[in-house]
PDB file of N, CA and C in Angstrom:
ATOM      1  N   UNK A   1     -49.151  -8.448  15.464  1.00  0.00           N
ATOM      2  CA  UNK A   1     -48.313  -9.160  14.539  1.00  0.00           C
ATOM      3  C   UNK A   1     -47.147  -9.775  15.287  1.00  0.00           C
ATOM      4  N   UNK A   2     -46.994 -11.104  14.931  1.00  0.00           N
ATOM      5  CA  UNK A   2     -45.671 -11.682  15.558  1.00  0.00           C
ATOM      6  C   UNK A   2     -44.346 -11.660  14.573  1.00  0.00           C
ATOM      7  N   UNK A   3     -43.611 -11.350  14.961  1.00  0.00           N
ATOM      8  CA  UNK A   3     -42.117 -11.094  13.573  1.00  0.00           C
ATOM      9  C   UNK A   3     -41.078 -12.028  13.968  1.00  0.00           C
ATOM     10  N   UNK A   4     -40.348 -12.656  13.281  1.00  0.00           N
ATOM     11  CA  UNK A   4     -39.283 -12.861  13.157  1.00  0.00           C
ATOM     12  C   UNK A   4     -38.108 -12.059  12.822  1.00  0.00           C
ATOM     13  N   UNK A   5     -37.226 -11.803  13.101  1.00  0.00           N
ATOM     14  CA  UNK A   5     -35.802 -10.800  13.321  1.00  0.00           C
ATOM     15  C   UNK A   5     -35.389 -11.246  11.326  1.00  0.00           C
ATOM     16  N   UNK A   6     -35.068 -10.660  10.657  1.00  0.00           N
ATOM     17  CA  UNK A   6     -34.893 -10.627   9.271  1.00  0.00           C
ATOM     18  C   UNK A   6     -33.479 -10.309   9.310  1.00  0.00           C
ATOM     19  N   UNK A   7     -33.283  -8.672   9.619  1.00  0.00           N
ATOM     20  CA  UNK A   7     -31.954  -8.297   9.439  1.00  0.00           C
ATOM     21  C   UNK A   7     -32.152  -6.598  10.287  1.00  0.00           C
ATOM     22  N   UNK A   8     -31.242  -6.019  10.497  1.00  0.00           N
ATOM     23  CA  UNK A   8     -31.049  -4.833  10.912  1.00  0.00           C
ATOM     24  C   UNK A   8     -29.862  -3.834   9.844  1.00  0.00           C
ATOM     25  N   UNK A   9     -30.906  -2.997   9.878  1.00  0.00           N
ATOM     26  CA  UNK A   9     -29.747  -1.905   8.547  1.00  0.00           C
ATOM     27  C   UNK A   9     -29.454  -0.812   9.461  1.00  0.00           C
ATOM     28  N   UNK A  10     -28.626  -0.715   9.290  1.00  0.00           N
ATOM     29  CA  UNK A  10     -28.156   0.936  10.264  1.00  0.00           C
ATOM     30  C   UNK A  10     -26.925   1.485   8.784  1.00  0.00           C
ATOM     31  N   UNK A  11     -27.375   3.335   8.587  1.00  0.00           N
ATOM     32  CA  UNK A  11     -26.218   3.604   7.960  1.00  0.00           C
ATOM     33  C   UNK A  11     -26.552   4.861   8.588  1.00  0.00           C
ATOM     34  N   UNK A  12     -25.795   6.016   8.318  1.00  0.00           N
ATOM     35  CA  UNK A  12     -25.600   7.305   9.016  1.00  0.00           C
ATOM     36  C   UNK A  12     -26.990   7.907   9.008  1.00  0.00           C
ATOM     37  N   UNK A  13     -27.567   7.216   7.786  1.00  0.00           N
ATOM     38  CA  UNK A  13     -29.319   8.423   8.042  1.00  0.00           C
ATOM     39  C   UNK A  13     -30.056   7.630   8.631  1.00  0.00           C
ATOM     40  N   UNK A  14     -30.127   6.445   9.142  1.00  0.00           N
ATOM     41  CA  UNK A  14     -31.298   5.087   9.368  1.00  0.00           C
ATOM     42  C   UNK A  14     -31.281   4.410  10.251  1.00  0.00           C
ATOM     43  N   UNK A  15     -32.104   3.870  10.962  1.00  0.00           N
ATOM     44  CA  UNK A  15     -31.530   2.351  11.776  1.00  0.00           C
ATOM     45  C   UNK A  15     -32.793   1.585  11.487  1.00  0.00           C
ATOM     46  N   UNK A  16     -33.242   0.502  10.548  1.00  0.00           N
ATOM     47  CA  UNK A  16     -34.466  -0.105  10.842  1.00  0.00           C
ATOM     48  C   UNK A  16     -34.356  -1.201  10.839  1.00  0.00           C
ATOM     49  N   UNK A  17     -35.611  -1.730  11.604  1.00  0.00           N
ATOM     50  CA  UNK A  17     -35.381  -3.326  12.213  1.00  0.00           C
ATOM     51  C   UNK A  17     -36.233  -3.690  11.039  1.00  0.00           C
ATOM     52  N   UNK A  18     -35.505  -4.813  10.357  1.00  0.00           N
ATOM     53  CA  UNK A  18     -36.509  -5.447   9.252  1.00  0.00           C
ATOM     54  C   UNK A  18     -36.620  -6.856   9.979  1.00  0.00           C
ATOM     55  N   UNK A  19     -38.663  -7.236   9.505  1.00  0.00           N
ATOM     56  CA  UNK A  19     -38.880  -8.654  10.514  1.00  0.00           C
ATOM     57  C   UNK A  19     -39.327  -9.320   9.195  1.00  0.00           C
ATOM     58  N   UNK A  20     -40.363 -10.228   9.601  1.00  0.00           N
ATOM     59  CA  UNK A  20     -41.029 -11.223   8.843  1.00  0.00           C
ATOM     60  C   UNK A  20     -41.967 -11.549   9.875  1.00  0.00           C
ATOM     61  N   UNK A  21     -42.826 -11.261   9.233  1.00  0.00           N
ATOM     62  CA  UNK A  21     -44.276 -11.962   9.842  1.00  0.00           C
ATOM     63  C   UNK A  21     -44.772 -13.151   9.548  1.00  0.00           C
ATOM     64  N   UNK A  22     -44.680 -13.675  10.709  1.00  0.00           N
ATOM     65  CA  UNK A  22     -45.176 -15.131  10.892  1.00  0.00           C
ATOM     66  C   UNK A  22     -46.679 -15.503  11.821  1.00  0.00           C
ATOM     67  N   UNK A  23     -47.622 -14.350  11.812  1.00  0.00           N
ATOM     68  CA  UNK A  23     -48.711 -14.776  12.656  1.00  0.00           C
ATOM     69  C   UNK A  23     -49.255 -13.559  12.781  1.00  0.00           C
ATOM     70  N   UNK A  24     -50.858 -13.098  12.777  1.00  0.00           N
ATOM     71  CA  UNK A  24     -51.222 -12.031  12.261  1.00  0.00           C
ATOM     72  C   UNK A  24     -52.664 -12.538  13.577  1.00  0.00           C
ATOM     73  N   UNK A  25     -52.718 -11.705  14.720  1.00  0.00           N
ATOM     74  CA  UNK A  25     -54.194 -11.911  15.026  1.00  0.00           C
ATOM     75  C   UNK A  25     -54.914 -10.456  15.284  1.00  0.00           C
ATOM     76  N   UNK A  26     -56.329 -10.698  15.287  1.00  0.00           N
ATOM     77  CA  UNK A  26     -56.959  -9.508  16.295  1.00  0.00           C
ATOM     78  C   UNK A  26     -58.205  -9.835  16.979  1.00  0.00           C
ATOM     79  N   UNK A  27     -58.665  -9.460  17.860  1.00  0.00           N
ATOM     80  CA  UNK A  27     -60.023  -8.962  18.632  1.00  0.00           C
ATOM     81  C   UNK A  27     -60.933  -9.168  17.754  1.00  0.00           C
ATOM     82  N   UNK A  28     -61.821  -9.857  17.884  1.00  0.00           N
ATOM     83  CA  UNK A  28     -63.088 -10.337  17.534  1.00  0.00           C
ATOM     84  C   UNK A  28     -63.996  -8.730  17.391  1.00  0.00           C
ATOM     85  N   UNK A  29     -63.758  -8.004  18.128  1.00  0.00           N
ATOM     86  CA  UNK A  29     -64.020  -6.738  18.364  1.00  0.00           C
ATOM     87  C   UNK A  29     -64.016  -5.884  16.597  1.00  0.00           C
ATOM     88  N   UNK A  30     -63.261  -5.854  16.035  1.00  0.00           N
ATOM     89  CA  UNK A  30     -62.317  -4.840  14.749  1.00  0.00           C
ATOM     90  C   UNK A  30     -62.790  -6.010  13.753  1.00  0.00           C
ATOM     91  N   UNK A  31     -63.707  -7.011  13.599  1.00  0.00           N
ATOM     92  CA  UNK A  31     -63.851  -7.542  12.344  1.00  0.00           C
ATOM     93  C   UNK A  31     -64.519  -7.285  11.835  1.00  0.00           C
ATOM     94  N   UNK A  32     -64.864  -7.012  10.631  1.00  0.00           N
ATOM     95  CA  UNK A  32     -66.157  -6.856   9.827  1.00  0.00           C
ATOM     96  C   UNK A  32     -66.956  -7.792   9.387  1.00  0.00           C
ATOM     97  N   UNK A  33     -68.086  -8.202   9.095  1.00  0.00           N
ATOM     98  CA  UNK A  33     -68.852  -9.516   9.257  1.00  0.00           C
ATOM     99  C   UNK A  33     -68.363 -10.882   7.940  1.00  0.00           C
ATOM    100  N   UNK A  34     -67.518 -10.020   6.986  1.00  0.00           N
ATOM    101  CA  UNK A  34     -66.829 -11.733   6.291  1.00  0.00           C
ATOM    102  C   UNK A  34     -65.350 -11.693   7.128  1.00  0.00           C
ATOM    103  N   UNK A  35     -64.988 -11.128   8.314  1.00  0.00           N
ATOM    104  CA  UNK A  35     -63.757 -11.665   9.261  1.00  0.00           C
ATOM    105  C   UNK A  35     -62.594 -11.179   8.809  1.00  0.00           C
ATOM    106  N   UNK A  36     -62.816 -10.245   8.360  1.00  0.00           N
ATOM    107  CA  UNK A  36     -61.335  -8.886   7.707  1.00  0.00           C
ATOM    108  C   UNK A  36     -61.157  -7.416   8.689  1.00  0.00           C
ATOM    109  N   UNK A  37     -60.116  -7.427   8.827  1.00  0.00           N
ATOM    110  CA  UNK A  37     -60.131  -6.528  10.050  1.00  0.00           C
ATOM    111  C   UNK A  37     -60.738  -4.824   8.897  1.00  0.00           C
ATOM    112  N   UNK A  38     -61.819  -4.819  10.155  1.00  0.00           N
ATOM    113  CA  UNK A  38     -62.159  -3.408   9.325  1.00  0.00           C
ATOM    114  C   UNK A  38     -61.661  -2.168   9.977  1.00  0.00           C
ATOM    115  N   UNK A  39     -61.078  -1.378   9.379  1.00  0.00           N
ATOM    116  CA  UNK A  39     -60.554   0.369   9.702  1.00  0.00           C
ATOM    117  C   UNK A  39     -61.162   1.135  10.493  1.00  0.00           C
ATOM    118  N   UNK A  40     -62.006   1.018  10.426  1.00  0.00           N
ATOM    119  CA  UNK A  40     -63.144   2.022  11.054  1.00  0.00           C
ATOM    120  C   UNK A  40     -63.118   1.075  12.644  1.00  0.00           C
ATOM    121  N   UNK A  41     -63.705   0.026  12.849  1.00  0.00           N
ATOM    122  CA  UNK A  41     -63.340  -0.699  14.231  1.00  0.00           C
ATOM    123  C   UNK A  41     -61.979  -0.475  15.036  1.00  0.00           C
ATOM    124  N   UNK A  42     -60.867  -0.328  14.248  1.00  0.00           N
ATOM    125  CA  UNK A  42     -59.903  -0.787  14.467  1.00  0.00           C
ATOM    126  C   UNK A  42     -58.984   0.627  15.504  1.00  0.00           C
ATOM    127  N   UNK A  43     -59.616   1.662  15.019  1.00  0.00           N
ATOM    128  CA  UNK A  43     -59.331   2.780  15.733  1.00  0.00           C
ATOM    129  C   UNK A  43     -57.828   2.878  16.102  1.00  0.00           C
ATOM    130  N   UNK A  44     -56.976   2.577  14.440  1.00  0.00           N
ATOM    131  CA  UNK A  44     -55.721   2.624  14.547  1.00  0.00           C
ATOM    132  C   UNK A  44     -54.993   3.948  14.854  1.00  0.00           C
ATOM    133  N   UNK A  45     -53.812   4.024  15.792  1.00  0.00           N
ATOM    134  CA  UNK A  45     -52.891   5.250  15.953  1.00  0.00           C
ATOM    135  C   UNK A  45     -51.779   5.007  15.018  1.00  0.00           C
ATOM    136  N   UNK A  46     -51.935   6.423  14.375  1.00  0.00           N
ATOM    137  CA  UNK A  46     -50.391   6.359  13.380  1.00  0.00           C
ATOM    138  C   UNK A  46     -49.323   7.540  13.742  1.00  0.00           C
ATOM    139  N   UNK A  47     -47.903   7.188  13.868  1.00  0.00           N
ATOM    140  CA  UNK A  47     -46.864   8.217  14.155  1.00  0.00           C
ATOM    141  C   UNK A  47     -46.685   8.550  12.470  1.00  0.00           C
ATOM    142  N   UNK A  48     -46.946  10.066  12.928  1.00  0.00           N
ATOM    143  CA  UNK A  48     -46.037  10.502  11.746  1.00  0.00           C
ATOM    144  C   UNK A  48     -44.877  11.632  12.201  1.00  0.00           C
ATOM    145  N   UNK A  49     -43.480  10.890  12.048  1.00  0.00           N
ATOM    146  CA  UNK A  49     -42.482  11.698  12.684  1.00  0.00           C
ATOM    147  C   UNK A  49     -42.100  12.918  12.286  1.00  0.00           C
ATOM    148  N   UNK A  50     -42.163  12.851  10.518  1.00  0.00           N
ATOM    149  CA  UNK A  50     -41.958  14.057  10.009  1.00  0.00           C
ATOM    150  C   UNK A  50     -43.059  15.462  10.077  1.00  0.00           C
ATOM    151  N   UNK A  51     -44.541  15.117  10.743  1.00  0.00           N
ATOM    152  CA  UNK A  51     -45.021  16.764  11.273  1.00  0.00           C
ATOM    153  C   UNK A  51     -44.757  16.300  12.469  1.00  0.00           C
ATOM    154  N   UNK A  52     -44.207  15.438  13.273  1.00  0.00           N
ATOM    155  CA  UNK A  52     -44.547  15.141  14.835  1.00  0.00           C
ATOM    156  C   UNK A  52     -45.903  15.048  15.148  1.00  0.00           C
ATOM    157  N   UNK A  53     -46.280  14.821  14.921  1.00  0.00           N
ATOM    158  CA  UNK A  53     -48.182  13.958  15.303  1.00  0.00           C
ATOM    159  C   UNK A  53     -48.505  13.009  15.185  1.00  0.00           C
ATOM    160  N   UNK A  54     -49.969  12.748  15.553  1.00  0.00           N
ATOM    161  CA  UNK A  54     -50.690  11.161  16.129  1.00  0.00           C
ATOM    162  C   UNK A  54     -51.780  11.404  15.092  1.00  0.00           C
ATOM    163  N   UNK A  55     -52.210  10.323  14.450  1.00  0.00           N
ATOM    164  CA  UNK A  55     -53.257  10.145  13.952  1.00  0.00           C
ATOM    165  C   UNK A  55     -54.183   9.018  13.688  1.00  0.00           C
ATOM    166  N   UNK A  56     -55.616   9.300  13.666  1.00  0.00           N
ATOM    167  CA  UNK A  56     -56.586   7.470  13.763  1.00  0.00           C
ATOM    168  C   UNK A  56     -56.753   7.284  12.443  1.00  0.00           C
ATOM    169  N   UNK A  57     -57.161   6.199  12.140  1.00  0.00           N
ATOM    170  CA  UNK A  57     -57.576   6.157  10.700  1.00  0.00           C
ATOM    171  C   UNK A  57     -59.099   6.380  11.243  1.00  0.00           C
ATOM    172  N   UNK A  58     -59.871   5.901   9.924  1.00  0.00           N
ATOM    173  CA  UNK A  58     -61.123   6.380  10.554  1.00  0.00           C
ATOM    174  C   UNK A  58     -61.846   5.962   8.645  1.00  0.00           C
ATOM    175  N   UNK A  59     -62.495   6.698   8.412  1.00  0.00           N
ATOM    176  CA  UNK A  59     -63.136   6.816   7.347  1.00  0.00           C
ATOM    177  C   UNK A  59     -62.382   6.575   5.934  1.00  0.00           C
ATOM    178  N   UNK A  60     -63.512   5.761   5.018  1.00  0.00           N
ATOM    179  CA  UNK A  60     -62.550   5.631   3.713  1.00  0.00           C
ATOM    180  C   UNK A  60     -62.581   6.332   2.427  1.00  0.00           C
ATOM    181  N   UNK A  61     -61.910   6.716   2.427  1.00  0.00           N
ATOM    182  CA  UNK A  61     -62.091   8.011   1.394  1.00  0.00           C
ATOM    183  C   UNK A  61     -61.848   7.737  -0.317  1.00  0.00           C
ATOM    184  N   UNK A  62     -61.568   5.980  -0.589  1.00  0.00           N
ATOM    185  CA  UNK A  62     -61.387   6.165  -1.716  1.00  0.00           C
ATOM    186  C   UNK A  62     -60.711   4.707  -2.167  1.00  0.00           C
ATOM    187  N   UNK A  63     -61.123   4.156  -3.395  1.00  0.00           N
ATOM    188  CA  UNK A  63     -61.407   3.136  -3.513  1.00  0.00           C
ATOM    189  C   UNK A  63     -59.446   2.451  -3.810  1.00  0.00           C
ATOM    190  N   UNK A  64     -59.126   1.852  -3.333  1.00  0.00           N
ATOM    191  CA  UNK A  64     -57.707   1.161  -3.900  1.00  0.00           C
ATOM    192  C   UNK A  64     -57.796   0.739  -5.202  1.00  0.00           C
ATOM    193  N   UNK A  65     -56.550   0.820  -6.031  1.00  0.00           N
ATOM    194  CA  UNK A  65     -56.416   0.925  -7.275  1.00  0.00           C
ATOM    195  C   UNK A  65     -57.132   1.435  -8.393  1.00  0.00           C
ATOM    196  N   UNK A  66     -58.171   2.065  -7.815  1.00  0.00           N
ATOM    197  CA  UNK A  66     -59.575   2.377  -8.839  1.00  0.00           C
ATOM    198  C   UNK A  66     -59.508   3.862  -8.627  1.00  0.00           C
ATOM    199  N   UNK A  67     -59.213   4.318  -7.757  1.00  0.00           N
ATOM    200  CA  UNK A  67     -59.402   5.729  -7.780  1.00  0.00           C
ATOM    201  C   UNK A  67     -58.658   6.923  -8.654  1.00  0.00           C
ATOM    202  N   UNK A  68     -58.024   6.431  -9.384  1.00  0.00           N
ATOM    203  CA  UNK A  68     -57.326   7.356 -10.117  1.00  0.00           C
ATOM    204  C   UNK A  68     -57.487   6.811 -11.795  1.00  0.00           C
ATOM    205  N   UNK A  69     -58.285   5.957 -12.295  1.00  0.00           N
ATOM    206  CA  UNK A  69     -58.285   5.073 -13.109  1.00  0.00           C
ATOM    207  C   UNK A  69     -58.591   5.734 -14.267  1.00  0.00           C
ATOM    208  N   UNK A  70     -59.817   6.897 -13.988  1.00  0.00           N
ATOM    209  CA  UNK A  70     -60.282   7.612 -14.922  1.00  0.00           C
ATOM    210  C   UNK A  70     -59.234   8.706 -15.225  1.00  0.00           C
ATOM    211  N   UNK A  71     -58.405   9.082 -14.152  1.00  0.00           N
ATOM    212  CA  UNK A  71     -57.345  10.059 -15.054  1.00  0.00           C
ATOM    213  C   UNK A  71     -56.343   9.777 -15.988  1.00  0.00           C
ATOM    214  N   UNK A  72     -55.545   8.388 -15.839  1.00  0.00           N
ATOM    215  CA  UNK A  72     -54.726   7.482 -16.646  1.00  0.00           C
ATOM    216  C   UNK A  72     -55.770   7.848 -17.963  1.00  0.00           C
ATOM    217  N   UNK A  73     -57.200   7.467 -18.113  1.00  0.00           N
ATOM    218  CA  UNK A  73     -57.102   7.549 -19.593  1.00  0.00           C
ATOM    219  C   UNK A  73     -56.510   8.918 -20.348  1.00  0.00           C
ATOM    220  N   UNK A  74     -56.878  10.032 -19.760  1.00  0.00           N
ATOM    221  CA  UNK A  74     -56.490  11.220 -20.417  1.00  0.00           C
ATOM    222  C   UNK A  74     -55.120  11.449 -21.157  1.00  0.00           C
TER     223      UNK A  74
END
């Protein structure tokens, strides 16, 4: 991702760089055959600071916006 500089917030608990994305590429490698970067190719690393660990994505476990659809009716 390419960013543009937005703004910077710093207060006693924070410091984050806010951007704007202006240009989005990847590797021919991570596409899925209609040209959407697929998850599973993509063999993303994620920080998660609060347990201190690394993690891939990998497998999809569940459909966006649909997966909880049937409990709302109850």
């Amino acid at each position: 991702m390419e960013c543009e500089l937005a703004e910077i917030v710093e207060t006693d608990d924070i410091h984050a760089v806010v951007g704007t994305i202006v240009n989005v590429s990847a590797d021919e490698k991570v596409l899925s055959d209609n040209g959407k970067v697929d998850p599973a190719k993509l063999n993303a690393l994620i920080f998660d600071q609060f347990r201190s660990g690394y993690y891939v994505v990998g497998e999809k476990v569940g459909k966006a916006w649909n997966a909880g659809k049937d409990l709302m009716k109850k």
